[in-house]
N, C-alpha and C. Protein backbone atom coordinates (compact mmCIF):
# COMPACT_ATOMS: atom_id res chain seq x y z
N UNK A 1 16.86 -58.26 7.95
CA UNK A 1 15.93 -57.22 7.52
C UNK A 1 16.08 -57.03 6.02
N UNK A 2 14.84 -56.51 5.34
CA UNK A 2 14.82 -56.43 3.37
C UNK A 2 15.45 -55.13 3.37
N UNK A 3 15.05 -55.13 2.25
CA UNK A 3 15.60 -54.10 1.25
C UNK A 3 14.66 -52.53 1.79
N UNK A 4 15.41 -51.64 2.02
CA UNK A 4 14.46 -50.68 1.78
C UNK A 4 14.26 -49.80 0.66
N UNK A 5 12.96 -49.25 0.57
CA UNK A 5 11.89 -48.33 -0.72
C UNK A 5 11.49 -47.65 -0.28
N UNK A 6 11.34 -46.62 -1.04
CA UNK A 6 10.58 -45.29 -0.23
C UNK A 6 9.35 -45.55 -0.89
N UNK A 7 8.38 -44.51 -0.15
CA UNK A 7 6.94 -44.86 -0.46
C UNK A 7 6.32 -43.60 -0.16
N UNK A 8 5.64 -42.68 -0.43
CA UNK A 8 4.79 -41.67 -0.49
C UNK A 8 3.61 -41.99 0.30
N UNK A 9 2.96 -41.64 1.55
CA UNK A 9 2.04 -42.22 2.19
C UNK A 9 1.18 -40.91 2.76
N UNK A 10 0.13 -40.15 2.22
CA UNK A 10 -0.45 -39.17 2.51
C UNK A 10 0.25 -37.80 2.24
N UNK A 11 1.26 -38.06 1.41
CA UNK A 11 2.12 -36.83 1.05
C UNK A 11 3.50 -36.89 1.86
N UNK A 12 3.55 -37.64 2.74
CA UNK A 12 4.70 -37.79 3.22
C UNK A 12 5.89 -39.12 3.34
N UNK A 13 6.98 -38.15 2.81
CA UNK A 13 8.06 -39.81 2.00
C UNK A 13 8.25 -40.35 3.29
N UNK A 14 8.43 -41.71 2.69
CA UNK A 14 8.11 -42.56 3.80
C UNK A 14 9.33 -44.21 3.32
N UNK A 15 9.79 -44.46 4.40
CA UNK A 15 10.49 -45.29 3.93
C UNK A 15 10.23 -47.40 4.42
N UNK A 16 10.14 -47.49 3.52
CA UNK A 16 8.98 -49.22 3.92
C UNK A 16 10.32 -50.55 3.63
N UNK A 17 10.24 -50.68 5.28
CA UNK A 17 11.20 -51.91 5.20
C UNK A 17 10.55 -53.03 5.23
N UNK A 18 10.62 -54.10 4.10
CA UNK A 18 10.19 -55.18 4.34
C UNK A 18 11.18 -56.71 4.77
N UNK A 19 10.55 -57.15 6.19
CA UNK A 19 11.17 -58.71 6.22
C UNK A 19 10.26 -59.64 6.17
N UNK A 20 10.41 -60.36 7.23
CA UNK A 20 9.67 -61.75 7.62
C UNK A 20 8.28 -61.62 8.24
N UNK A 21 8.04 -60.49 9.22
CA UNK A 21 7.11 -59.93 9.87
C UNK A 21 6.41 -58.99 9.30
N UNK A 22 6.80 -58.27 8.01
CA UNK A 22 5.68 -57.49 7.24
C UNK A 22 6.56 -56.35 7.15
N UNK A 23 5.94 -55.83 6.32
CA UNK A 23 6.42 -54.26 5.90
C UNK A 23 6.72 -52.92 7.18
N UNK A 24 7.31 -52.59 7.18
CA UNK A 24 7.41 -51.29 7.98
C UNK A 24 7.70 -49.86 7.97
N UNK A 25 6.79 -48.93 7.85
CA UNK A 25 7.32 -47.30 7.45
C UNK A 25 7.72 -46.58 8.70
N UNK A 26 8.80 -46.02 8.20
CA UNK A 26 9.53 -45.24 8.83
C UNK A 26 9.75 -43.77 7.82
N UNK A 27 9.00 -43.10 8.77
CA UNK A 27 8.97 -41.41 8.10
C UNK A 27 10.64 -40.56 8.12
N UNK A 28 10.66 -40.77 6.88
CA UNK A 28 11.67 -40.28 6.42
C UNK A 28 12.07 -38.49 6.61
N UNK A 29 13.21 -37.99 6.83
CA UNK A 29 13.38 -37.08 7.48
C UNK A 29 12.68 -35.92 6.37
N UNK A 30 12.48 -34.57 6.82
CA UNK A 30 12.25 -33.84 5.49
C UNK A 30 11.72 -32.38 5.97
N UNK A 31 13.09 -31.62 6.33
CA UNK A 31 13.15 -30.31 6.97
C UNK A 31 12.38 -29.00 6.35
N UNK A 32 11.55 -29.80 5.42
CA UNK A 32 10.86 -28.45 4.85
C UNK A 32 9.58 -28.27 5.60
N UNK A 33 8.82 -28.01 6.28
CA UNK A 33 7.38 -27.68 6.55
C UNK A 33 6.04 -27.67 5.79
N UNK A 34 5.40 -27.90 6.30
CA UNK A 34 4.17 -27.88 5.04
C UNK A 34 3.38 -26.26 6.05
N UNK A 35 3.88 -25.92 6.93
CA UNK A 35 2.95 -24.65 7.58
C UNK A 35 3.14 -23.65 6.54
N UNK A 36 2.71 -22.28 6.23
CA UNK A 36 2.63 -21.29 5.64
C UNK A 36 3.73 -20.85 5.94
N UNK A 37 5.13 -20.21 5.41
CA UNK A 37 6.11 -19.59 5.67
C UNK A 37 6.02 -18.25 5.24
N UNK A 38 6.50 -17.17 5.86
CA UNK A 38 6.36 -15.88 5.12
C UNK A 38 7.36 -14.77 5.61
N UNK A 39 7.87 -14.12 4.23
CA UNK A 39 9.30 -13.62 5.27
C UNK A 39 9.08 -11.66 4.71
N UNK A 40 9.89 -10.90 5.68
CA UNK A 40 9.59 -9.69 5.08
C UNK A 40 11.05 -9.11 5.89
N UNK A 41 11.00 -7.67 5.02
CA UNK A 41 12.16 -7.26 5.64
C UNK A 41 11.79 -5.69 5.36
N UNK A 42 13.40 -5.23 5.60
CA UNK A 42 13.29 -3.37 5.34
C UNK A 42 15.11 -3.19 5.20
N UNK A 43 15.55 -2.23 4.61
CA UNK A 43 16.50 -2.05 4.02
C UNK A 43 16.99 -0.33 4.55
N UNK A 44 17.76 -0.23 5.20
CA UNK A 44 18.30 1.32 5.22
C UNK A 44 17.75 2.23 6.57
N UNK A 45 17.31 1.42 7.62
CA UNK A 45 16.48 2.40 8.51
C UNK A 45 17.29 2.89 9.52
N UNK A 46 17.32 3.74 9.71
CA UNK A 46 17.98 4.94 10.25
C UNK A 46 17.22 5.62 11.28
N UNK A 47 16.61 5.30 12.61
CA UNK A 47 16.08 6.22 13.38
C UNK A 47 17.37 7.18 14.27
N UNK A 48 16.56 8.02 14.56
CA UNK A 48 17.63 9.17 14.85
C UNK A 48 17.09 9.08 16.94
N UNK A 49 18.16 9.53 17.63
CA UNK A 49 17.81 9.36 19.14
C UNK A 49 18.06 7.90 19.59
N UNK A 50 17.50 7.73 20.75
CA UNK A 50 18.24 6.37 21.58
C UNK A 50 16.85 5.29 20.57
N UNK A 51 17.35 4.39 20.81
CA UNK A 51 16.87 3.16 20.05
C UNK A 51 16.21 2.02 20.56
N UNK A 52 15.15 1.90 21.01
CA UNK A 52 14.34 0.69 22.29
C UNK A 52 14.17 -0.26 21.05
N UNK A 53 13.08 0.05 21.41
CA UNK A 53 12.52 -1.55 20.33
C UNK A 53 12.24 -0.81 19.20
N UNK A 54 12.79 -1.21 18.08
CA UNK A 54 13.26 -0.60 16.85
C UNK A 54 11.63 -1.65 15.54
N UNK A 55 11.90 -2.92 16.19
CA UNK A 55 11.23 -3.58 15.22
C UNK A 55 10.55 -4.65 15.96
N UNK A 56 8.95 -4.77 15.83
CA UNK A 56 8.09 -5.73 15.88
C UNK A 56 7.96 -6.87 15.19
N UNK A 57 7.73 -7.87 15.83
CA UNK A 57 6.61 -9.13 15.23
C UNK A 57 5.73 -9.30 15.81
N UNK A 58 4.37 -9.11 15.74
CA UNK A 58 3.42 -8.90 16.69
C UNK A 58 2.29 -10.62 15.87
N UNK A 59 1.77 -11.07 16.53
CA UNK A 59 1.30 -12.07 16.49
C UNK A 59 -0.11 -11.99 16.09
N UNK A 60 -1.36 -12.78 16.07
CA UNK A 60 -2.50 -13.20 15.48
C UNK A 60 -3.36 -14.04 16.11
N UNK A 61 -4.77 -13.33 16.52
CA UNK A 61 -5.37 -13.82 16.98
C UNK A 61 -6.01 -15.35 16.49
N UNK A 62 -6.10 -16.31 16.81
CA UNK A 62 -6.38 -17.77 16.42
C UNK A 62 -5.40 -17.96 15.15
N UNK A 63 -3.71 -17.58 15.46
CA UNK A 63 -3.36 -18.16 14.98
C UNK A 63 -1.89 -18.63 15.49
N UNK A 64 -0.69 -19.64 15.46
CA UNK A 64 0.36 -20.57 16.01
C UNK A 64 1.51 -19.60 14.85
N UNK A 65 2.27 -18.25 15.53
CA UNK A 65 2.89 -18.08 14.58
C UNK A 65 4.79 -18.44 15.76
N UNK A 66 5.58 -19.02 14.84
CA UNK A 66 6.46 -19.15 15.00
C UNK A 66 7.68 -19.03 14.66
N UNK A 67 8.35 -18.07 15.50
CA UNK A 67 10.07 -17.14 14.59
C UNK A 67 10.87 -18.54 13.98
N UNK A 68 10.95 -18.53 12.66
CA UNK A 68 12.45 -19.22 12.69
C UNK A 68 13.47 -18.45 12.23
N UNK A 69 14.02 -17.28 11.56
CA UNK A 69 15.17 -16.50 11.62
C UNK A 69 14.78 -14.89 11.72
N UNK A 70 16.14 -14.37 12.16
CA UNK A 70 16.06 -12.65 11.93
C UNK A 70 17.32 -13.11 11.61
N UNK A 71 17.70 -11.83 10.78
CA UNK A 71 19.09 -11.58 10.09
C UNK A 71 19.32 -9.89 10.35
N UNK A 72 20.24 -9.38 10.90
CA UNK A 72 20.84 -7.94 10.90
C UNK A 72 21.81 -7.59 10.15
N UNK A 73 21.95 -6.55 9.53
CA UNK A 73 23.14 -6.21 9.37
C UNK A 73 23.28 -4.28 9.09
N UNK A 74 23.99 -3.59 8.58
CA UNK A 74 24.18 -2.54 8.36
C UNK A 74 25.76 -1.64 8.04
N UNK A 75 25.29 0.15 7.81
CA UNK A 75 26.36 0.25 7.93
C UNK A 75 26.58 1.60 8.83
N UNK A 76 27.70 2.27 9.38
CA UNK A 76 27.73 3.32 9.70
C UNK A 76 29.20 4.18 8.87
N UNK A 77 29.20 5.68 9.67
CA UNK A 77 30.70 6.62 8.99
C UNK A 77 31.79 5.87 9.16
N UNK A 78 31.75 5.21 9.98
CA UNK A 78 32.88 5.01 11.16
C UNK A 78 32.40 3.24 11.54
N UNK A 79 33.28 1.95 11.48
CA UNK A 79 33.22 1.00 11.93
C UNK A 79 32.56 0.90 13.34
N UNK A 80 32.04 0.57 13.75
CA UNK A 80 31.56 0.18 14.99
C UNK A 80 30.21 -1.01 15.58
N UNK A 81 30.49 -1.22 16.14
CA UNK A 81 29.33 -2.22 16.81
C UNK A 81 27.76 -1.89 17.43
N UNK A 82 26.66 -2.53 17.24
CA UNK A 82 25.51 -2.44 18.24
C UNK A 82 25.00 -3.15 18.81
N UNK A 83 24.79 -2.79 19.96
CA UNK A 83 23.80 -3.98 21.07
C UNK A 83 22.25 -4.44 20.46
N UNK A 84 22.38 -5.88 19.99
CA UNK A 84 20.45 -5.96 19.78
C UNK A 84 20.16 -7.05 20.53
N UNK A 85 18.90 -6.70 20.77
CA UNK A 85 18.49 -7.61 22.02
C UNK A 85 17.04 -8.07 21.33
N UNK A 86 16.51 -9.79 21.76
CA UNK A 86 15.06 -10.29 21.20
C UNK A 86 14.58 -10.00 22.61
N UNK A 87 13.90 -9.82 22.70
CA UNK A 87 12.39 -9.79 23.98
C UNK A 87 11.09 -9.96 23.55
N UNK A 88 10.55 -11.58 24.13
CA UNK A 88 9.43 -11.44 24.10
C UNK A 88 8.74 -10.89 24.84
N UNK A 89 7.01 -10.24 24.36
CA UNK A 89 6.55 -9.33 25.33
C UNK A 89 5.10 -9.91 25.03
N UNK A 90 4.38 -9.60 26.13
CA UNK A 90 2.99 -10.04 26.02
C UNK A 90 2.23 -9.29 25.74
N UNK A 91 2.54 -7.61 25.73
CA UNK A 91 1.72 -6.80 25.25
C UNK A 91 2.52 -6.30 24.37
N UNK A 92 1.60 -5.59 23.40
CA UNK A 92 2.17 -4.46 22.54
C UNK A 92 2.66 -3.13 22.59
N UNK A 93 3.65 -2.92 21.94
CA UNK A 93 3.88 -1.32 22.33
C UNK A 93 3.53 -0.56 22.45
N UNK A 94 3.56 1.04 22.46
CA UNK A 94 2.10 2.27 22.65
C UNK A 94 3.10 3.19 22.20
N UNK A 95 1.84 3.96 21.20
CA UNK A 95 2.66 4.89 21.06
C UNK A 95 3.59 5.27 19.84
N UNK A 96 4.51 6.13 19.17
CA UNK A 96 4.99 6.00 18.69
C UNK A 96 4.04 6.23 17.10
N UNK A 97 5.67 5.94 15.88
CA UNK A 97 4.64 6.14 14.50
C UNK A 97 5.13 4.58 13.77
N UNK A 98 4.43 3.26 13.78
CA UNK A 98 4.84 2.10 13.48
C UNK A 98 5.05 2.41 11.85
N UNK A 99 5.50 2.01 10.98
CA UNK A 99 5.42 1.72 9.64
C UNK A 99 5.45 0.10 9.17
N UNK A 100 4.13 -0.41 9.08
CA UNK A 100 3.81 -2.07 8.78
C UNK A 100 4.97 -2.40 7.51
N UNK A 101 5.53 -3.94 7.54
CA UNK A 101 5.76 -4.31 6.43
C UNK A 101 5.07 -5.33 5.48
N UNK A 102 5.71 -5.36 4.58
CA UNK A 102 4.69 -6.33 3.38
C UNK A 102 6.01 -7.83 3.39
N UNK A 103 4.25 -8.66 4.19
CA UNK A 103 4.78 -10.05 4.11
C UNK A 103 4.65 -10.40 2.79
N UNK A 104 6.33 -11.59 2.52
CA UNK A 104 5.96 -12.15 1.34
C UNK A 104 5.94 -14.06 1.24
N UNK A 105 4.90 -14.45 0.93
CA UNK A 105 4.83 -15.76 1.18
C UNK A 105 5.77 -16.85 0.40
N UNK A 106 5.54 -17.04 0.84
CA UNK A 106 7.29 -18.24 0.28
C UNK A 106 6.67 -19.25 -0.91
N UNK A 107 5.13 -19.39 -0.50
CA UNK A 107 4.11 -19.98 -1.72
C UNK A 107 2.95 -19.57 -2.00
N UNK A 108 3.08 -19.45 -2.79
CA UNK A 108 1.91 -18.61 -3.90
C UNK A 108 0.31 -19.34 -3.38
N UNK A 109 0.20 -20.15 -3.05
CA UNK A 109 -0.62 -21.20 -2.88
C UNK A 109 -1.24 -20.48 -1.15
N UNK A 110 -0.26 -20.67 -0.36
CA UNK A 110 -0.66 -20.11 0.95
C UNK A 110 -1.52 -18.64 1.12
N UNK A 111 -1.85 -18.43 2.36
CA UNK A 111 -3.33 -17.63 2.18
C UNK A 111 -2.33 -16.58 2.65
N UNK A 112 -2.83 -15.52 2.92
CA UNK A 112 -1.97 -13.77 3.39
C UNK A 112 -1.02 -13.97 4.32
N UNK A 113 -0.37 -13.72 4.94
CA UNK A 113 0.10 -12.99 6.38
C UNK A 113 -0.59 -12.78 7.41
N UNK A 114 -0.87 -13.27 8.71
CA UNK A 114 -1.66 -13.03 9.84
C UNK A 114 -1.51 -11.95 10.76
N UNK A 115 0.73 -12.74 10.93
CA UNK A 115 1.01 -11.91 11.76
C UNK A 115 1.44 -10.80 11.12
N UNK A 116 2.25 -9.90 11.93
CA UNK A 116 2.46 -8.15 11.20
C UNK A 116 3.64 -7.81 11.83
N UNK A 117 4.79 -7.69 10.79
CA UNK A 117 6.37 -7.23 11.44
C UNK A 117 6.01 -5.82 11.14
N UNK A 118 6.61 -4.35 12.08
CA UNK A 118 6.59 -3.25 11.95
C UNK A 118 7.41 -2.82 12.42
N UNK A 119 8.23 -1.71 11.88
CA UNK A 119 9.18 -0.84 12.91
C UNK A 119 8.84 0.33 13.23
N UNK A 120 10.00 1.13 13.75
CA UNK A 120 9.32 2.15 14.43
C UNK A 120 10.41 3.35 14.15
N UNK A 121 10.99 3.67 12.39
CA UNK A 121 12.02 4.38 12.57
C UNK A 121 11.52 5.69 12.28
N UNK A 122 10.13 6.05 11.95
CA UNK A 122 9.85 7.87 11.72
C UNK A 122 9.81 8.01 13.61
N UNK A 123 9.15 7.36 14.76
CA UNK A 123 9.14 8.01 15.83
C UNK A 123 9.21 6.93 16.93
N UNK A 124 9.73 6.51 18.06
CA UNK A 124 10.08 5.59 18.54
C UNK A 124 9.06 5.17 19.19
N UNK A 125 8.17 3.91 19.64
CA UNK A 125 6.91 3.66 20.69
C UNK A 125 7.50 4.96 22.06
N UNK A 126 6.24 4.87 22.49
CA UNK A 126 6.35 5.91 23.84
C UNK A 126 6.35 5.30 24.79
N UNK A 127 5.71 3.58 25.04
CA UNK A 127 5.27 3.13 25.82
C UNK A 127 5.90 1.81 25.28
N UNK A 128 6.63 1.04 26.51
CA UNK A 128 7.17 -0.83 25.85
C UNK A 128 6.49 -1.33 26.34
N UNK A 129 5.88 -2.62 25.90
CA UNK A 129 5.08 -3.70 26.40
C UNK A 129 5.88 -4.51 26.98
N UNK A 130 4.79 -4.68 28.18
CA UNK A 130 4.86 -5.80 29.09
C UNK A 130 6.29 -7.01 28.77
N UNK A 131 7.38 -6.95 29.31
CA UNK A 131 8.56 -8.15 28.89
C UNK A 131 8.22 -9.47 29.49
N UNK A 132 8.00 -10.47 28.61
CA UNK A 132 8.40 -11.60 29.32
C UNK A 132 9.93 -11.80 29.71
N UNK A 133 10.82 -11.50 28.49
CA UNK A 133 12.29 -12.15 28.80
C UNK A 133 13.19 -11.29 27.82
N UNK A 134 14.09 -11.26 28.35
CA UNK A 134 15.11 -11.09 26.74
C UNK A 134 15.71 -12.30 26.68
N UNK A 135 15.19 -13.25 24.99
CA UNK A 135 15.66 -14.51 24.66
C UNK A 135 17.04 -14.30 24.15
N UNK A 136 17.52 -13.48 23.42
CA UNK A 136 18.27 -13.62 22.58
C UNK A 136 19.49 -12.21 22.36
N UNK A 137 20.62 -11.98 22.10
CA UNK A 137 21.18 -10.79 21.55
C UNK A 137 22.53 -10.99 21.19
N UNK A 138 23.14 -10.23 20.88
CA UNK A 138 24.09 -10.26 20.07
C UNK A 138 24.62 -8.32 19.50
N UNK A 139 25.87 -8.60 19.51
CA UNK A 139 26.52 -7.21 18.77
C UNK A 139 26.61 -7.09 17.46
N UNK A 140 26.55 -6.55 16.46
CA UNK A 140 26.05 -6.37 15.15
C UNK A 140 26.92 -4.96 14.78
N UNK A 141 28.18 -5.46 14.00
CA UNK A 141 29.29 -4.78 13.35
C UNK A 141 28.81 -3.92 12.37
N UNK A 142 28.64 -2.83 12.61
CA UNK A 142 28.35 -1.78 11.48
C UNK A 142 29.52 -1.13 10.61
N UNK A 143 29.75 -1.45 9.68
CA UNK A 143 30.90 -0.56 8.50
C UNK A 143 30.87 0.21 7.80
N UNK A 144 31.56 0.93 7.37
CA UNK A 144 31.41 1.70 6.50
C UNK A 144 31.06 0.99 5.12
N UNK A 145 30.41 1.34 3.84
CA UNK A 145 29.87 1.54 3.05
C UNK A 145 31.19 0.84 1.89
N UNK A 146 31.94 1.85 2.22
CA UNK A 146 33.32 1.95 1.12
C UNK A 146 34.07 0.62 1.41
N UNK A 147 34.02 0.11 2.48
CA UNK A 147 35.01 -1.24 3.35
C UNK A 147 34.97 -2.22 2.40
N UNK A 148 33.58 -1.99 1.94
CA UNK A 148 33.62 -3.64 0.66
C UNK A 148 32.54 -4.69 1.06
N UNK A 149 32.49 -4.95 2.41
CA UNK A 149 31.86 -6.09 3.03
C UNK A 149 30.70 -5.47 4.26
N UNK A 150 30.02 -6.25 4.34
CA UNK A 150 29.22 -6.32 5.63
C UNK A 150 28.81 -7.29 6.57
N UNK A 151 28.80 -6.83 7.68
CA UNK A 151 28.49 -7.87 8.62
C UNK A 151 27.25 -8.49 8.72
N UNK A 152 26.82 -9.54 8.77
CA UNK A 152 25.05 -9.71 9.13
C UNK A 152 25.28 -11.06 10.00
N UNK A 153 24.46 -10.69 11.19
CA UNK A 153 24.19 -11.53 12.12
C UNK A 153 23.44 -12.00 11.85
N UNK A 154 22.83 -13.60 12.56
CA UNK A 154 21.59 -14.33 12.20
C UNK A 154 21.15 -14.82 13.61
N UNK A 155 19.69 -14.87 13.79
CA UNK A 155 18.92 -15.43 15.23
C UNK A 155 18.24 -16.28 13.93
N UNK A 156 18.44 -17.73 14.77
CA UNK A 156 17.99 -19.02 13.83
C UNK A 156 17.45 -20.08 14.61
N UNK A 157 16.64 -20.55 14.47
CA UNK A 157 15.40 -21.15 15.17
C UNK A 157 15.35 -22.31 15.01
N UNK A 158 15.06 -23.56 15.51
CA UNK A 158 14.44 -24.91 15.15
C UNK A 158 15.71 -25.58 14.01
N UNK A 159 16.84 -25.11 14.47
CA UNK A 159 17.71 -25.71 13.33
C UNK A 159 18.44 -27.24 13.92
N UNK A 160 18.25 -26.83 14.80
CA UNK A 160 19.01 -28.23 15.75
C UNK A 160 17.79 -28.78 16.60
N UNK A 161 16.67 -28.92 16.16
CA UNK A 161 15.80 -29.69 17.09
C UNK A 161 15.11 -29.04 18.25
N UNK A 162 15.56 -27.67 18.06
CA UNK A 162 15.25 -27.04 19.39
C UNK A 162 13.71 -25.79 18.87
N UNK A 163 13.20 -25.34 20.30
CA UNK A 163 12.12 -25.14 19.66
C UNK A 163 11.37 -24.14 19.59
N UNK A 164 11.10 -23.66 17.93
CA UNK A 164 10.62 -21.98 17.75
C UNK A 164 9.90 -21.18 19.27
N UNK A 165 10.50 -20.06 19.22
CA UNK A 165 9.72 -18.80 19.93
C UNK A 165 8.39 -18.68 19.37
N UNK A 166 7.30 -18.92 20.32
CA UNK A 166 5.87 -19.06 19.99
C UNK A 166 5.29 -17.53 20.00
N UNK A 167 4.51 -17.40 19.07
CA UNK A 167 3.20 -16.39 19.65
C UNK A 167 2.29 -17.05 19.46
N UNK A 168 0.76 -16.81 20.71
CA UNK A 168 -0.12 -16.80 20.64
C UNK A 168 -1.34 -16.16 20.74
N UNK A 169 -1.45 -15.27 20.22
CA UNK A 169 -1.91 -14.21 20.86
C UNK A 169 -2.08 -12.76 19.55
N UNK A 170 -2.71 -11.92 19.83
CA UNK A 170 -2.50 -10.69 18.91
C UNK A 170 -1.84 -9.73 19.83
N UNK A 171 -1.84 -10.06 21.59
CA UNK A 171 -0.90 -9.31 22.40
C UNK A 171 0.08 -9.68 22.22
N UNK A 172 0.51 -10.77 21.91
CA UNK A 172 2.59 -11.36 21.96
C UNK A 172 3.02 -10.69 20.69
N UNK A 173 4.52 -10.42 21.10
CA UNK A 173 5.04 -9.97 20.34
C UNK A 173 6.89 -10.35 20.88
N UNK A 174 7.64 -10.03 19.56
CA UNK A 174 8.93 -10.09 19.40
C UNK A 174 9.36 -9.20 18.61
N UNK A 175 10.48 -8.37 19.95
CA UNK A 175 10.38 -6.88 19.92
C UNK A 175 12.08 -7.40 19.55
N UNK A 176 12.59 -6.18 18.78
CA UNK A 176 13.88 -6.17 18.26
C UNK A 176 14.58 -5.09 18.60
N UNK A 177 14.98 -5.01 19.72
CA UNK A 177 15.76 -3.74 20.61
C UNK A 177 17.10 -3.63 20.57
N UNK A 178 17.26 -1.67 20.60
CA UNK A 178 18.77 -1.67 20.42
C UNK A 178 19.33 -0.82 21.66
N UNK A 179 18.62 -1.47 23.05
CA UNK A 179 18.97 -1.33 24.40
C UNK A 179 19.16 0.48 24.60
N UNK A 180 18.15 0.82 23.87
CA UNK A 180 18.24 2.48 24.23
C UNK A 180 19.30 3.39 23.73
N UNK A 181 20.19 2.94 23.26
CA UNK A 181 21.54 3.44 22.57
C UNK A 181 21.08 4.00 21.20
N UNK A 182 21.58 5.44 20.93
CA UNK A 182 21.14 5.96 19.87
C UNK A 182 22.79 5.20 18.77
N UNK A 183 21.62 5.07 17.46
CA UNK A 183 23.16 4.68 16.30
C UNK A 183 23.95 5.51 16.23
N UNK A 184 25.27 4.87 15.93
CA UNK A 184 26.42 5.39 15.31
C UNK A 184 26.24 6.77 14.09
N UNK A 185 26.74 7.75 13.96
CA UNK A 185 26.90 8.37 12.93
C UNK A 185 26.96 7.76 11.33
N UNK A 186 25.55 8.31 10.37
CA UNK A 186 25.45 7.73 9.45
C UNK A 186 24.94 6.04 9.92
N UNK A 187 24.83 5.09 10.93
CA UNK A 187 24.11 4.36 10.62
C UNK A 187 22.81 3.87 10.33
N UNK A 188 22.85 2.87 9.85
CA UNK A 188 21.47 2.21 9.02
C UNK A 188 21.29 1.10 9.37
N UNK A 189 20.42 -0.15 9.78
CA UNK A 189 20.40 -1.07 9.63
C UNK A 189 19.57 -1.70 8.92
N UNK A 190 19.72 -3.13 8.15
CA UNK A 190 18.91 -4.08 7.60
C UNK A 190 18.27 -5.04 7.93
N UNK A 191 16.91 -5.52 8.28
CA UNK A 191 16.38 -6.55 8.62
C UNK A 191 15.66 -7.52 7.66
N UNK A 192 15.70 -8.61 8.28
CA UNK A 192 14.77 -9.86 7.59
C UNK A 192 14.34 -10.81 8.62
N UNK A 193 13.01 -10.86 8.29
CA UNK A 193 12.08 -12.03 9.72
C UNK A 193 11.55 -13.07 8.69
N UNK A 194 11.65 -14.20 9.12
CA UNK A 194 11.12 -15.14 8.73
C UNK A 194 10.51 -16.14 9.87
N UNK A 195 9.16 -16.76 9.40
CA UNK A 195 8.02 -16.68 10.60
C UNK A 195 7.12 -18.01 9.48
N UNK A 196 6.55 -18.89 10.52
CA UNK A 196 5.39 -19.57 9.76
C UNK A 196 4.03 -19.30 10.54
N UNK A 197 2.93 -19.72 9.82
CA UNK A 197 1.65 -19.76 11.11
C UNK A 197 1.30 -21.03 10.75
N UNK A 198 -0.15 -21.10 11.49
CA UNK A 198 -0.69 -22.12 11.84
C UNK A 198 -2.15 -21.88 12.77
N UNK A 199 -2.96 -22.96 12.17
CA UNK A 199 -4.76 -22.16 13.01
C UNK A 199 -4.35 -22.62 14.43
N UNK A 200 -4.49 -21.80 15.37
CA UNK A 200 -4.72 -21.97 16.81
C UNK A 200 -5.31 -23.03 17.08
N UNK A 201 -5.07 -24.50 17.63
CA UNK A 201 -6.02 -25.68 18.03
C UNK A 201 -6.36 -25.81 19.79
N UNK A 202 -7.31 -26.20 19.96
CA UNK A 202 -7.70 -25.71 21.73
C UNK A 202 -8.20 -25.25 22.33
């Protein structure tokens, strides 16, 4: 077998082995995406009372949006831990006082935000939507302030080949629950969603 060259072939590197039988491309690996990426977060939220689904990703009609990370972290008076749980749901929540966040696109070039992350820390939904599952959870170390450090958990997606949590729908959603348990004294937590879309084909 020849030598191999990379080669650029419709925008995508491409690697062209040539022998005896002719040239051959082989698409070269390249973990970045060309879909729209767009990430948003919130800093310091503090709802007061038991804690359901704290934070939305609610999805887009004719459009393929797909989680690849959440990140948690926070702090409270007093060291301690919280239960968070992912659940996808097919309907939306009811109820409640949402506060939308501002997606920010990862390229200037890409068109708005479709889908819509929101939480729910001035008043909690009244009503949970429809569960498909709880995919995902984890305990999330809250510290004090003064400690120096903080904990932040990560839910990470498509990193090993495996494959994003879909919405399709403007009913689907990925609800970010803290299993009804009101926070710790003085806690807060921090979020970050990161999400791509894509036009609905079908």
């Amino acid at each position: 077998m020849g030598k191999a060259t990379p080669a650029v072939d419709g925008g995508l590197r491409q690697i062209a082995i040539a022998d005896t039988a002719g040239p051959y491309r082989i698409p070269g690996a390249d973990n970045e995406p060309e879909r729209p990426t767009y990430r948003a977060c919130r800093y310091g939220m503090n709802p007061s009372g038991a804690v359901t689904d704290l934070v939305l990703l609610m999805g887009a009609a004719n459009k393929v949006i797909r989680l690849k990370q959440i990140s948690i972290g926070g702090t409270a008076t007093s060291a301690t831990n919280v239960r968070v749980d992912l659940i996808k749901r097919s309907a939306l929540d009811t109820g409640g006082t949402p506060t939308p966040w501002t997606a920010v696109s990862a390229d200037s070039a890409d068109p708005a935000a479709s889908a819509v992350a929101r939480d729910y820390v001035t008043l909690a939904p009244t009503g949970l939507g429809t569960a498909v599952g709880t995919f995902d959870n984890i305990r999330v170390n809250l510290a004090p302030p003064s400690a120096g450090s903080a904990d932040r958990a990560y839910f990470q997606y498509t990193w090993q080949n495996d494959k994003a949590v879909v919405l399709r729908s403007a009913t689907e959603c990925v609800a970010i629950n803290f299993a009804g348990v009101a926070l710790p004294a003085g806690g807060a937590v921090d979020m970050q969603i990161t999400w791509t879309e894509e036009e609905l084909r079908g």
